[in-house]
C-alpha atoms as a PDB file:
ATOM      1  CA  UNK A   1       0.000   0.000   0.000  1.00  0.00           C
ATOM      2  CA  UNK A   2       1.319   3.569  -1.278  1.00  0.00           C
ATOM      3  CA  UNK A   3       1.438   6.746   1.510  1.00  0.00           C
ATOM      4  CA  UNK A   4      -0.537   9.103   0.973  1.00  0.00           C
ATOM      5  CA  UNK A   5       0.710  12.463   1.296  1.00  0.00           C
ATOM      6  CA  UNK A   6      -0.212  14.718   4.516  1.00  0.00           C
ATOM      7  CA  UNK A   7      -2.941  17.562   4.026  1.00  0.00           C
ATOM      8  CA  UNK A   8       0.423  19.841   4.840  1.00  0.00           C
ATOM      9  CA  UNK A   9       2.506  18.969   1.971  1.00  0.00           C
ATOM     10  CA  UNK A  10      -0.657  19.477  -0.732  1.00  0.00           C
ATOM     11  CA  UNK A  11      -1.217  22.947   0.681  1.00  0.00           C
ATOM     12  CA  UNK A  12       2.591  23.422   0.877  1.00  0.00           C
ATOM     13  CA  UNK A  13       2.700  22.251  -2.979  1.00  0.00           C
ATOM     14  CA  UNK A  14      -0.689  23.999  -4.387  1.00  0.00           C
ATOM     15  CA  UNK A  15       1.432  27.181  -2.724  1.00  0.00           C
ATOM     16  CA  UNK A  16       4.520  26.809  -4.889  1.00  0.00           C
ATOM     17  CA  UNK A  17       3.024  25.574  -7.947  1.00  0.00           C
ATOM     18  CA  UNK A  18       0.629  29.011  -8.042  1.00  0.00           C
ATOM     19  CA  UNK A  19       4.054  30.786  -7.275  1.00  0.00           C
ATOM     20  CA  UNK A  20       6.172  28.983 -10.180  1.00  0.00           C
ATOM     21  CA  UNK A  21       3.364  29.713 -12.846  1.00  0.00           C
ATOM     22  CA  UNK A  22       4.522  33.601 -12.720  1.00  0.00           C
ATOM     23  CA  UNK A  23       7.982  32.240 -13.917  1.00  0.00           C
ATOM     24  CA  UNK A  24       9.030  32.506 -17.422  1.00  0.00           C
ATOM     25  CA  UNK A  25      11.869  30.980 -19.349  1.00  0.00           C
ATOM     26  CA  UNK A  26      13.041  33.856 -22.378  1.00  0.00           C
ATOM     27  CA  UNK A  27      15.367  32.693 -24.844  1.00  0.00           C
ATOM     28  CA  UNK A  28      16.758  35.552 -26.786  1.00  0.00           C
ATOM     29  CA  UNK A  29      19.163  36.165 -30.540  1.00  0.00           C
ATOM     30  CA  UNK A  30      21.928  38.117 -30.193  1.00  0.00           C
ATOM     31  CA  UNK A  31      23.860  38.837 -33.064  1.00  0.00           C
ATOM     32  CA  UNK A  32      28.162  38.835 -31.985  1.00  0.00           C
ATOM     33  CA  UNK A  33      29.626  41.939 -33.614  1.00  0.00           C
ATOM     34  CA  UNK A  34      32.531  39.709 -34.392  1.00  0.00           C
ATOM     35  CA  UNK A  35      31.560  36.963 -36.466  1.00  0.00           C
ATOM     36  CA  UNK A  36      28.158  38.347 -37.329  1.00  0.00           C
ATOM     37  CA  UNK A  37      27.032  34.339 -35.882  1.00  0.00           C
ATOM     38  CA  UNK A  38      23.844  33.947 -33.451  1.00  0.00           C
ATOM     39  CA  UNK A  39      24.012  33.124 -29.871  1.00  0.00           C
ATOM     40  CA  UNK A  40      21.179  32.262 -27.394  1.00  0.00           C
ATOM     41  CA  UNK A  41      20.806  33.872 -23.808  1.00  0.00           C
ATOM     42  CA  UNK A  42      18.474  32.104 -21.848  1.00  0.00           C
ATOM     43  CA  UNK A  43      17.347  33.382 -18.230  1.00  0.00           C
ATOM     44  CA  UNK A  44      14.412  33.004 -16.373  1.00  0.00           C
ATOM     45  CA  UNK A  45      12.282  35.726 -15.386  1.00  0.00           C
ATOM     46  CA  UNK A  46       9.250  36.840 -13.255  1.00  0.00           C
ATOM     47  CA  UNK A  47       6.265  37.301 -15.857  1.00  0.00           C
ATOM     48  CA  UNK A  48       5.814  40.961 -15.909  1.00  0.00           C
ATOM     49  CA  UNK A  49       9.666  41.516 -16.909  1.00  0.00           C
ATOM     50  CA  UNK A  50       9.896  39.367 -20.164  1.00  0.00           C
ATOM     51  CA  UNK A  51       9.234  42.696 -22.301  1.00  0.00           C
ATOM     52  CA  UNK A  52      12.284  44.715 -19.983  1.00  0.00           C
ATOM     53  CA  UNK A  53      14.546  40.904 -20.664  1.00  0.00           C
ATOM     54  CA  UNK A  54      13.572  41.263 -24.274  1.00  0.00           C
ATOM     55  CA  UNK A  55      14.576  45.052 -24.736  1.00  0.00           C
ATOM     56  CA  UNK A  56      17.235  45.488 -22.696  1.00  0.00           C
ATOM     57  CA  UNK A  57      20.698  45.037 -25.233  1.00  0.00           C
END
């Protein structure tokens, strides 16, 4: 028989899977002045600063 998981730990859970939903994972082209070749930065950022991520050079 499998344990079931204390009322505690579902609140506890519920409370940090609302929390992770306002997480965002931006990938973002950026050009090297170099070699002229594309690179990727990745980063993950709260939900309301993807557009501030995305302009920021």
């Amino acid at each position: 028989m499998a344990k079931s998981a204390s009322k505690n730990a579902k609140v506890k859970d519920l409370k940090a899977s609302a929390e992770a939903k306002n997480w965002t994972k931006v990938i973002k082209a950026v050009r090297s002045p170099k070699t002229g070749a594309y690179t990727f930065k990745e980063s993950i950022v709260h939900k309301d600063l993807v557009k501030e991520f995305l302009s920021a050079k």
